[in-house]
N, C-alpha and C. Protein backbone atom coordinates (compact mmCIF):
# COMPACT_ATOMS: atom_id res chain seq x y z
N UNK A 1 73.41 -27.55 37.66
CA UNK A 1 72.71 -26.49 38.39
C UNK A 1 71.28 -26.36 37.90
N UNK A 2 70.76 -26.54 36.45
CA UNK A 2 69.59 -26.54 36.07
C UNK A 2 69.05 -27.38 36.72
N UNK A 3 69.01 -28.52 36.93
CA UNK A 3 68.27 -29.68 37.60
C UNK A 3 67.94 -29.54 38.86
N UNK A 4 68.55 -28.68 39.41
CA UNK A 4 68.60 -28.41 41.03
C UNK A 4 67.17 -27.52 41.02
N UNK A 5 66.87 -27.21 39.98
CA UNK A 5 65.72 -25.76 40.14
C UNK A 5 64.49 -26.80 39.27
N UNK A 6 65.09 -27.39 38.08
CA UNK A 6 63.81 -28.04 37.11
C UNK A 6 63.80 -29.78 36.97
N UNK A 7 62.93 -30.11 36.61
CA UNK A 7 62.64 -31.48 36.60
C UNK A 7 63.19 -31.50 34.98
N UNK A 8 64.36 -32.47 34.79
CA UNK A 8 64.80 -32.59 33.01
C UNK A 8 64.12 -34.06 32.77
N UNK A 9 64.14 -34.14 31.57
CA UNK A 9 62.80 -35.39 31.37
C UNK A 9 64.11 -36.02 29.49
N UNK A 10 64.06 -36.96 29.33
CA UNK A 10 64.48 -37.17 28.13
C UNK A 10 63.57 -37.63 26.92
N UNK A 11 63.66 -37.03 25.60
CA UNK A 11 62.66 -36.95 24.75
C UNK A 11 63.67 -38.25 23.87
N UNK A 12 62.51 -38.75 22.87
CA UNK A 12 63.28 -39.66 21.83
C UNK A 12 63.49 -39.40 20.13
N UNK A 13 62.39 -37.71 20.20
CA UNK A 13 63.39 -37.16 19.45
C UNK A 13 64.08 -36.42 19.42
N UNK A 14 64.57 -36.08 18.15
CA UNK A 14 66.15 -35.44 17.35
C UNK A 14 64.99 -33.71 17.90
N UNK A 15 66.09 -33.60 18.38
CA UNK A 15 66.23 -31.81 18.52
C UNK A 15 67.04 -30.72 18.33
N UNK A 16 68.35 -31.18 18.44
CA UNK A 16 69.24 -30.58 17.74
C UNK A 16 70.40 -31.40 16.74
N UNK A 17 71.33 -30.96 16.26
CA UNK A 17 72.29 -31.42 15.55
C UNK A 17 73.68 -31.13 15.75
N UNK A 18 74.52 -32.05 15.97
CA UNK A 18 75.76 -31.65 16.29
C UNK A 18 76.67 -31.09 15.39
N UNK A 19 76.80 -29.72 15.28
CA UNK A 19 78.29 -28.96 14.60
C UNK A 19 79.71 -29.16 14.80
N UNK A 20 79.82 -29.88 13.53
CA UNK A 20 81.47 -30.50 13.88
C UNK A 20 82.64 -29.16 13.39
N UNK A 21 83.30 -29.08 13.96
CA UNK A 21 84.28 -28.35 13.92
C UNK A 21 85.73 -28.91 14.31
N UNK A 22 86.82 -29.02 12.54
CA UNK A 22 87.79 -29.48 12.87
C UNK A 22 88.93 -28.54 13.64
N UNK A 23 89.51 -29.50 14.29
CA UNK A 23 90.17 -29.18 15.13
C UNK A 23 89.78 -28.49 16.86
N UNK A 24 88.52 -28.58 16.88
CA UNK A 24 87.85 -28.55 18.21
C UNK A 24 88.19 -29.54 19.41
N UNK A 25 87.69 -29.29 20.64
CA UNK A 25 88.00 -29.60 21.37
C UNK A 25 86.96 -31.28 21.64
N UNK A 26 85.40 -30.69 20.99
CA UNK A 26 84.90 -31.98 20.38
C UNK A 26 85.30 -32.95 19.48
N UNK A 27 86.38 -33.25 19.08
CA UNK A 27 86.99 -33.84 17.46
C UNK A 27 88.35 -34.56 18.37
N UNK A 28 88.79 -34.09 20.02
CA UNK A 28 89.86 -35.20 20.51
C UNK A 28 89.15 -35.86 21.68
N UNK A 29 88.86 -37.12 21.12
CA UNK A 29 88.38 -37.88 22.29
C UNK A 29 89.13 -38.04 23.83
N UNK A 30 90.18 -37.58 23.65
CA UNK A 30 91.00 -37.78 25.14
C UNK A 30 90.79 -36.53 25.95
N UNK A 31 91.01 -35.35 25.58
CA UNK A 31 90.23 -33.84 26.00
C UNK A 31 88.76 -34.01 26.14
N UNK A 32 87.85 -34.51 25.49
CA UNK A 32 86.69 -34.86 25.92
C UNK A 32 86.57 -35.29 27.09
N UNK A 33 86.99 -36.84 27.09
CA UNK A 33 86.67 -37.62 28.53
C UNK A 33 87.48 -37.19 29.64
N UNK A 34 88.66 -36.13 29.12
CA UNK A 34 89.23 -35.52 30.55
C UNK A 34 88.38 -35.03 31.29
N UNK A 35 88.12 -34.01 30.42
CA UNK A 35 87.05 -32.56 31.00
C UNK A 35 85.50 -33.20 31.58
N UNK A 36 85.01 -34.27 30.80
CA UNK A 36 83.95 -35.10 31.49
C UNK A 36 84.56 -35.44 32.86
N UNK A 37 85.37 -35.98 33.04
CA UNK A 37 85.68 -36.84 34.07
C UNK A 37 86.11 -36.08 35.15
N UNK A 38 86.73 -34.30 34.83
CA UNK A 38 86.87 -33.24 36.06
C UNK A 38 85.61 -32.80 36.13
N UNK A 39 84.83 -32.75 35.44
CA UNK A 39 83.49 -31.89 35.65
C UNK A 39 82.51 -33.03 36.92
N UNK A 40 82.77 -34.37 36.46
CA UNK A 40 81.92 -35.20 37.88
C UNK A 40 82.76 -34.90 38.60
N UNK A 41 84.10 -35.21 38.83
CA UNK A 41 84.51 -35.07 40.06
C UNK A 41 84.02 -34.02 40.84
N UNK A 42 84.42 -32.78 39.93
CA UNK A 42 84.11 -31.66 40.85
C UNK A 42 82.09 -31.57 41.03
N UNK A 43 81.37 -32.12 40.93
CA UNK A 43 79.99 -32.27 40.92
C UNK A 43 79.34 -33.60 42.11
N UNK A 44 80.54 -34.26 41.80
CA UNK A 44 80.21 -35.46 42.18
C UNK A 44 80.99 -35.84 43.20
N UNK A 45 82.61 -35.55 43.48
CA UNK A 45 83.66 -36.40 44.27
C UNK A 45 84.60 -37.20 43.34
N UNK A 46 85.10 -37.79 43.83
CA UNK A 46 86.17 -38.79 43.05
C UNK A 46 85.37 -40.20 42.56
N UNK A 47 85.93 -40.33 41.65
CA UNK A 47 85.28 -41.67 40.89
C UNK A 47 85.38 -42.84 42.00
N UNK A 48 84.52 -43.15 42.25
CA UNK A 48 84.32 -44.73 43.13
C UNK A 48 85.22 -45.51 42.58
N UNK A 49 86.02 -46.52 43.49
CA UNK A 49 86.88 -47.27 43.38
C UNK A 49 86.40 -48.65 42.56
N UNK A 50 85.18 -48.97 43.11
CA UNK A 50 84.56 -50.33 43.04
C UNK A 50 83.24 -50.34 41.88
N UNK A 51 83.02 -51.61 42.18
CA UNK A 51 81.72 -51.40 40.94
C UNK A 51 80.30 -51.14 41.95
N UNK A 52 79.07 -50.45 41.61
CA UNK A 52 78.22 -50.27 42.49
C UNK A 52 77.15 -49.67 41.89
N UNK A 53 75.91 -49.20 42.20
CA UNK A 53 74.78 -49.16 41.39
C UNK A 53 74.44 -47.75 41.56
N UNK A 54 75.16 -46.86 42.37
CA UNK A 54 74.60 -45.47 42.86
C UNK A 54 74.47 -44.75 41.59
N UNK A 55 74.26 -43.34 41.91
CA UNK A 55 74.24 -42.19 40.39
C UNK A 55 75.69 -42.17 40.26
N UNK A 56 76.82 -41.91 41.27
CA UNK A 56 77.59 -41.22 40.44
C UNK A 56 78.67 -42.69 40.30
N UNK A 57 77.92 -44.19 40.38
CA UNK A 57 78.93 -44.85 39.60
C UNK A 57 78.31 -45.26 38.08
N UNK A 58 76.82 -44.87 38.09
CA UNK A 58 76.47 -44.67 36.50
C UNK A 58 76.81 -43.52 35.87
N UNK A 59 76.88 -42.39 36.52
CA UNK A 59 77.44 -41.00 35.61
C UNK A 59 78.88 -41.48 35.35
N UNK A 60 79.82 -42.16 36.05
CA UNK A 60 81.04 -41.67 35.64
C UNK A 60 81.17 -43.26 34.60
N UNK A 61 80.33 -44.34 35.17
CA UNK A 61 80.04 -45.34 33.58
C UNK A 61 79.99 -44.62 32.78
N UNK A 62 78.82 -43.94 32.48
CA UNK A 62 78.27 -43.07 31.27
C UNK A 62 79.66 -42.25 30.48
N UNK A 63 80.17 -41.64 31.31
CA UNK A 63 81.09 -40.98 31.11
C UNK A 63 82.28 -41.56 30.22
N UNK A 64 82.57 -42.70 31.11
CA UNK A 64 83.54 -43.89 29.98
C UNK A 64 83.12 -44.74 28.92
N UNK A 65 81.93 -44.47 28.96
CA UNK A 65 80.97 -45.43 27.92
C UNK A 65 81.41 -44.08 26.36
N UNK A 66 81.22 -43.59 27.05
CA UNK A 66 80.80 -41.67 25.79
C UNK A 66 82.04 -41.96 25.27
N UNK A 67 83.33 -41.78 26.51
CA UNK A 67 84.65 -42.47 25.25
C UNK A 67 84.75 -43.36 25.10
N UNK A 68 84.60 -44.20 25.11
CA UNK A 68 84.69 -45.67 24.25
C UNK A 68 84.07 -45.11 23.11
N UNK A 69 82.73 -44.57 22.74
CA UNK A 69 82.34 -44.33 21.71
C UNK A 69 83.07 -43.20 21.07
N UNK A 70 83.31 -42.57 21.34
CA UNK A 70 84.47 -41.68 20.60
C UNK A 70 85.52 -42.33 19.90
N UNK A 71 86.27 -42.96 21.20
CA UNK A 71 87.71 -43.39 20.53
C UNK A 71 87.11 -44.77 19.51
N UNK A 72 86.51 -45.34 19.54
CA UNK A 72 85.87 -45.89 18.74
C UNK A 72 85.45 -45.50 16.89
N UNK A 73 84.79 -44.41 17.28
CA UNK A 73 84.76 -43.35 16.12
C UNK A 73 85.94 -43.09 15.51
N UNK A 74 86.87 -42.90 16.45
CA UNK A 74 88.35 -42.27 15.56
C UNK A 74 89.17 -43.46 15.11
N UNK A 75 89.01 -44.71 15.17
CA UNK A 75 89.52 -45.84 15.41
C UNK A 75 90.40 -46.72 16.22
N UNK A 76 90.43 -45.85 17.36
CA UNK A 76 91.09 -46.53 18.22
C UNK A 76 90.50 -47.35 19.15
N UNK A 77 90.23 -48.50 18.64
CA UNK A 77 89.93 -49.74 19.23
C UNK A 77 90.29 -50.15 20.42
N UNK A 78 91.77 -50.24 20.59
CA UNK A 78 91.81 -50.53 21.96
C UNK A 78 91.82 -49.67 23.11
N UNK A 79 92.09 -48.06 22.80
CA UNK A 79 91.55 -47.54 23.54
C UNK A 79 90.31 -47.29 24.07
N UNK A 80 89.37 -47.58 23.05
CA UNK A 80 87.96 -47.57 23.04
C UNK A 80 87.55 -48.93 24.37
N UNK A 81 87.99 -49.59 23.70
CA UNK A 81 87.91 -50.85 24.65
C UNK A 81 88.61 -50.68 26.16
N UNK A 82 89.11 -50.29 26.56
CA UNK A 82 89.91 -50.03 27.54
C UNK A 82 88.88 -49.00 28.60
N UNK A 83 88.45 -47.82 27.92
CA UNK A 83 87.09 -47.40 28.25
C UNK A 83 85.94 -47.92 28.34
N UNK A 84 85.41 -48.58 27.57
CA UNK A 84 84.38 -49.56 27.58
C UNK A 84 84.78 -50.04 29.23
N UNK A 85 85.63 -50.91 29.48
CA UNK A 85 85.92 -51.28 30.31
C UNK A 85 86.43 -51.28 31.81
N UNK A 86 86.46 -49.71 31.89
CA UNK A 86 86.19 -48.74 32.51
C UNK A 86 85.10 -48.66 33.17
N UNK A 87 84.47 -48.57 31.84
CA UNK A 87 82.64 -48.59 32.50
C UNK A 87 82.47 -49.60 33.07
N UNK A 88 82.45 -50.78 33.13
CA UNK A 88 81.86 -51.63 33.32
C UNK A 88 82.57 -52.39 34.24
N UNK A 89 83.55 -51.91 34.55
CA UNK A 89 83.74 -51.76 36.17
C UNK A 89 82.80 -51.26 37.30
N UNK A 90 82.99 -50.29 36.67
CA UNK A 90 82.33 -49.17 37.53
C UNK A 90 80.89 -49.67 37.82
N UNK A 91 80.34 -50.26 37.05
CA UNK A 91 79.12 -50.42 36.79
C UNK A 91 78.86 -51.45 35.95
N UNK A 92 78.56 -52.74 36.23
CA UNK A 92 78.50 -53.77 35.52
C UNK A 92 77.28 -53.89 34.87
N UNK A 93 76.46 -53.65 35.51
CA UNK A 93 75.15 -53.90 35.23
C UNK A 93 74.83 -53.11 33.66
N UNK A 94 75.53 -52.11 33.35
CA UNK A 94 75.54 -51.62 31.82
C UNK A 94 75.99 -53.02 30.94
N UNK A 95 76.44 -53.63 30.97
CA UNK A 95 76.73 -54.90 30.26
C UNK A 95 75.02 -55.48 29.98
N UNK A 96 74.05 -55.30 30.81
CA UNK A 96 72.89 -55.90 30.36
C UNK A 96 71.84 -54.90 29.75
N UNK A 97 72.33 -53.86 29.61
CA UNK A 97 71.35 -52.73 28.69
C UNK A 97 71.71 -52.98 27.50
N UNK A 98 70.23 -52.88 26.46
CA UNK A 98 70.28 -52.64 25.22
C UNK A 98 71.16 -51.50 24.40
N UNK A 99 71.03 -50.37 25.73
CA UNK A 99 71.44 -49.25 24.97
C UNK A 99 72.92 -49.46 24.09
N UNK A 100 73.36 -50.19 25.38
CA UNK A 100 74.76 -50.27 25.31
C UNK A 100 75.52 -50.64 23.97
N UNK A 101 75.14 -51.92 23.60
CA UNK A 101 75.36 -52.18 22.11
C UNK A 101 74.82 -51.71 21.05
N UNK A 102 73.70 -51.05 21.42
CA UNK A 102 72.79 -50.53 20.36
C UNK A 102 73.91 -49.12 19.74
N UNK A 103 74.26 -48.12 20.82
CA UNK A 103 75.41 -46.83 20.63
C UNK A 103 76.63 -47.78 20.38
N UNK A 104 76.80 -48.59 20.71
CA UNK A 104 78.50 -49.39 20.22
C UNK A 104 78.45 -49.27 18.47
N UNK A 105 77.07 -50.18 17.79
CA UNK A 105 76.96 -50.45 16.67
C UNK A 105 76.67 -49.22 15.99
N UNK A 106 76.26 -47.96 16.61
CA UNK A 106 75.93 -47.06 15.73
C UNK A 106 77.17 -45.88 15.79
N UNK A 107 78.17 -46.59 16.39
CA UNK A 107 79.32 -45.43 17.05
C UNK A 107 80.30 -44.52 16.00
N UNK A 108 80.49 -45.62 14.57
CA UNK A 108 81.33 -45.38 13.38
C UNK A 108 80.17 -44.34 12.87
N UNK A 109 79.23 -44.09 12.92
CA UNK A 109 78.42 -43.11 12.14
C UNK A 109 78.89 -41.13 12.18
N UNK A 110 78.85 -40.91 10.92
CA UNK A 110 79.14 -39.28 11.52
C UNK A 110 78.58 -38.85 12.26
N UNK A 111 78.96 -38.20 13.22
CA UNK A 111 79.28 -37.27 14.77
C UNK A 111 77.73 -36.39 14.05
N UNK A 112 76.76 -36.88 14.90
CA UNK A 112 75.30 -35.89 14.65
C UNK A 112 74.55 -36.93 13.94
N UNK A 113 74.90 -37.55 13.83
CA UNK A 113 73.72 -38.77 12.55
C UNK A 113 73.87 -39.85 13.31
N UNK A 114 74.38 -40.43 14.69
CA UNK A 114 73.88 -41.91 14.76
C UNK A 114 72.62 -42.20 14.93
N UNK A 115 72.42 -42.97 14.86
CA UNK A 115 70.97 -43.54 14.66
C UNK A 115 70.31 -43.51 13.30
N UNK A 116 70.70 -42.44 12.71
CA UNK A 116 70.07 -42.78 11.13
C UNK A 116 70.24 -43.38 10.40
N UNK A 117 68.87 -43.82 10.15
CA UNK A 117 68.50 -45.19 9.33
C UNK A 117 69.88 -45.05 8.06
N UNK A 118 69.45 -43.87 7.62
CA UNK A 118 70.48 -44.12 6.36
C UNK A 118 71.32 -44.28 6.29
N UNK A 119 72.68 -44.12 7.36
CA UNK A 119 73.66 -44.22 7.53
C UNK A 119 74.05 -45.47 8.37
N UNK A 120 73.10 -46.41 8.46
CA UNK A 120 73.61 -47.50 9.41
C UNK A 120 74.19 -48.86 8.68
N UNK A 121 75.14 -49.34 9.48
CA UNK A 121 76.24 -50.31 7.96
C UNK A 121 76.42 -51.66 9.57
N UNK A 122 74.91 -51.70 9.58
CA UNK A 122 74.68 -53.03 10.93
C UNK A 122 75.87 -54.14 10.76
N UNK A 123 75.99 -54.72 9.59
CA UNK A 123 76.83 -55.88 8.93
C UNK A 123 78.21 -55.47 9.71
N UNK A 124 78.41 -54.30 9.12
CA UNK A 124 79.55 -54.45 9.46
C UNK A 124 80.57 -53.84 11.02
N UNK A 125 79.66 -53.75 11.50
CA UNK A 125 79.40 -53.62 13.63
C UNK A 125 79.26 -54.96 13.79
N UNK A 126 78.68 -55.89 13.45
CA UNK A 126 78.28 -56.87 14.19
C UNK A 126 79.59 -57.77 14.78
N UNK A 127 80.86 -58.26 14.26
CA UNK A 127 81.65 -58.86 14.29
C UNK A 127 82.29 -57.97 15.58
N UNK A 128 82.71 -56.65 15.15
CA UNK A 128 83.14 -55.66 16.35
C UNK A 128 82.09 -55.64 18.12
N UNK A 129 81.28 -55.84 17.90
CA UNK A 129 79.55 -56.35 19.15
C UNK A 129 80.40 -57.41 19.45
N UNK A 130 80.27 -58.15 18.88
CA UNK A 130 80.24 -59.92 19.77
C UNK A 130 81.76 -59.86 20.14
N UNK A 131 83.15 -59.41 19.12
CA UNK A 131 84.41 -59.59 19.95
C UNK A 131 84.23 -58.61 20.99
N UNK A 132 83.56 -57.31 21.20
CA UNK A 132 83.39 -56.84 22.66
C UNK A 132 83.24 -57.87 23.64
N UNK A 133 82.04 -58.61 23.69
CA UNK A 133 81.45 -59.55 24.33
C UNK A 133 82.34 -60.55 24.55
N UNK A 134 82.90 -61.12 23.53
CA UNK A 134 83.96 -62.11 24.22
C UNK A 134 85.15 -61.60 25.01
N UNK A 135 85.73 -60.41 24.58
CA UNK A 135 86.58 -59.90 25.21
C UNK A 135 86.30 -59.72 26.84
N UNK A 136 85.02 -59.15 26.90
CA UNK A 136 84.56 -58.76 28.11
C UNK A 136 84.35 -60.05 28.98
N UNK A 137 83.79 -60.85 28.66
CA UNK A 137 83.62 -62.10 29.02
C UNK A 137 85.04 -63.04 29.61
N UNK A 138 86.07 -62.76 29.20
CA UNK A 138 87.59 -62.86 29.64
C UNK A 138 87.81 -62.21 30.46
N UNK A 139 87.43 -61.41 31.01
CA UNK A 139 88.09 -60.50 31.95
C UNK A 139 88.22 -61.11 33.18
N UNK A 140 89.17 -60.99 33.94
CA UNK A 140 88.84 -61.59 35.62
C UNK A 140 88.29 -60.63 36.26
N UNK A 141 88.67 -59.24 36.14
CA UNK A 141 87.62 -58.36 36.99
C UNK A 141 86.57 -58.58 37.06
N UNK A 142 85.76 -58.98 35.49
CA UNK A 142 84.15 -59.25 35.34
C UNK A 142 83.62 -60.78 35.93
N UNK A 143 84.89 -62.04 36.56
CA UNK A 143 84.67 -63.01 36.99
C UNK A 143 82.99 -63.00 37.41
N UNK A 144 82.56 -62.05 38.75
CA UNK A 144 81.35 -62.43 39.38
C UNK A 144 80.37 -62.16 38.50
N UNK A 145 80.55 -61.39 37.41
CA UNK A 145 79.16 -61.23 36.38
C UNK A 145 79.12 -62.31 35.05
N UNK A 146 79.92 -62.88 34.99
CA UNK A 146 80.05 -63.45 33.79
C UNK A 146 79.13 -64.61 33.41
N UNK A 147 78.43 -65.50 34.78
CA UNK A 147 77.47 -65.68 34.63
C UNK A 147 76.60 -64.97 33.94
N UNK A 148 76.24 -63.53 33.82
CA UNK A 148 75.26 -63.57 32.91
C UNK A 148 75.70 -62.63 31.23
N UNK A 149 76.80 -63.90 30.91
CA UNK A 149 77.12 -63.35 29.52
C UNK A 149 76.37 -63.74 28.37
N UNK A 150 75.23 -64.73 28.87
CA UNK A 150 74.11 -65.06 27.63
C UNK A 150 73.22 -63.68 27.32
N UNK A 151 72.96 -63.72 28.46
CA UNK A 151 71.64 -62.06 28.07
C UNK A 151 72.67 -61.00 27.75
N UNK A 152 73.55 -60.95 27.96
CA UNK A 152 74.73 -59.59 27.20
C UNK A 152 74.69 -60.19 25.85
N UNK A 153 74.51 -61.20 25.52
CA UNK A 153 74.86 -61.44 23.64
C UNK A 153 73.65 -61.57 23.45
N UNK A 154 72.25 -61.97 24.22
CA UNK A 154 71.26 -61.49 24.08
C UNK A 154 70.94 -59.67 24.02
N UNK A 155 71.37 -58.95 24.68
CA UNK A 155 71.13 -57.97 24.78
C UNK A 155 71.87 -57.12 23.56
N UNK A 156 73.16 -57.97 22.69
CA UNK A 156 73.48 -57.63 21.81
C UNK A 156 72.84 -57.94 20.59
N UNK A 157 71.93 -58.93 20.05
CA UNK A 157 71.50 -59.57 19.39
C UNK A 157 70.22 -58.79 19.13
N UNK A 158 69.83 -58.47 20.24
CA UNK A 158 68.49 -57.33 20.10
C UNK A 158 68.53 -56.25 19.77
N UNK A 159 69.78 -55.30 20.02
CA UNK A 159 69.92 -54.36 19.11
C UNK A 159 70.01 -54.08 18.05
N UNK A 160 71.12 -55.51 17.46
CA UNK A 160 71.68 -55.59 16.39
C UNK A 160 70.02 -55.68 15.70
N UNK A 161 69.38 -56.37 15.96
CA UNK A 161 67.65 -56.63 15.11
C UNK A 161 67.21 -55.55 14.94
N UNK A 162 66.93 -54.65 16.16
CA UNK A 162 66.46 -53.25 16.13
C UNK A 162 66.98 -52.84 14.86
N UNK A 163 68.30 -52.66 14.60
CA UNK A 163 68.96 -51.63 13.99
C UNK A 163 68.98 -52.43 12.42
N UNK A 164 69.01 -53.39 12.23
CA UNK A 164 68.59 -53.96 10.57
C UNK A 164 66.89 -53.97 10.18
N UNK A 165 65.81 -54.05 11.46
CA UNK A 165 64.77 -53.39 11.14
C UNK A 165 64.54 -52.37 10.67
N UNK A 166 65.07 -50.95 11.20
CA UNK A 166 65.41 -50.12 10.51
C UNK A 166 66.21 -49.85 9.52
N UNK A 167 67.05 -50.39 9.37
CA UNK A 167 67.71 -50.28 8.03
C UNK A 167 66.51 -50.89 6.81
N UNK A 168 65.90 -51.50 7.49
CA UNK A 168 65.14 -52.35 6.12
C UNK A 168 65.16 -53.85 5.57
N UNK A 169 66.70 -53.99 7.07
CA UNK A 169 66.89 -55.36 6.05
C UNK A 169 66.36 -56.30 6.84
């Protein structure tokens, strides 16, 4: 409803900080991406069947991308992946953003600190990045994109740099 009245713009810095609270409703990744996923509907309609480039088949990507990174966080891998994959149904073309691997590799970080330098353990994301990539790269759904699985391990490879630049190393 704000957007409907104001122009929202995204900044690249830190403005607030996330307050973790155990046992919140932020702390279960599956209550998360529910309530994400009724809030587009009801904003948006029902999740598109197919993969496609509109807003609301990148919002509801976005949406499965956010859990993957969650369940990710908590360690559930293959659920994480399963979301991941989700997205990228929906929306393939996230397979060739930086962002994408860049939040994969910074996903294990405490809840309010990704991205900080100090807390980033690149080494040991990297192995978890590329089996995404091969995994994804198997898929038959992803058959018509898989042609371009070089610039996805390119597009992983560039983050991964980003993010040991900053670290220092």
């Amino acid at each position: 409803r704000f957007s409907r009245q104001y122009c929202l713009v995204g900044v690249p810095d830190v403005l607030v900080r996330y307050r973790v609270v155990v046992g919140s409703m932020s702390s279960n990744p599956k209550r998360m991406l529910d309530n994400r996923l009724r809030v587009l509907a009801k904003h948006l309609g029902e999740q598109p069947h197919d993969a496609g480039t509109s807003i609301s088949h990148q919002a509801f990507a976005n949406v499965w991308l956010r859990g993957a990174l969650e369940y990710l966080h908590a360690d559930d891998e293959q659920t994480s992946y399963d979301c991941l994959l989700s997205a990228v149904r929906l929306y393939p073309q996230l397979l060739g953003e930086r962002r994408l691997y860049y939040e994969l590799a910074c996903s294990r970080q405490e809840r309010g600190s990704r991205g900080d330098v100090r807390q980033l353990a690149v080494a040991e994301q990297q192995p978890l990045l590329f089996d995404l990539i091969v995994r994804l790269t198997s898929e038959s759904a992803l058959a018509p994109y898989q042609a371009d699985a070089p610039a996805w391990r390119a597009q992983a490879l560039w983050a991964l740099a980003q993010l040991h630049y900053q670290a220092g190393e």
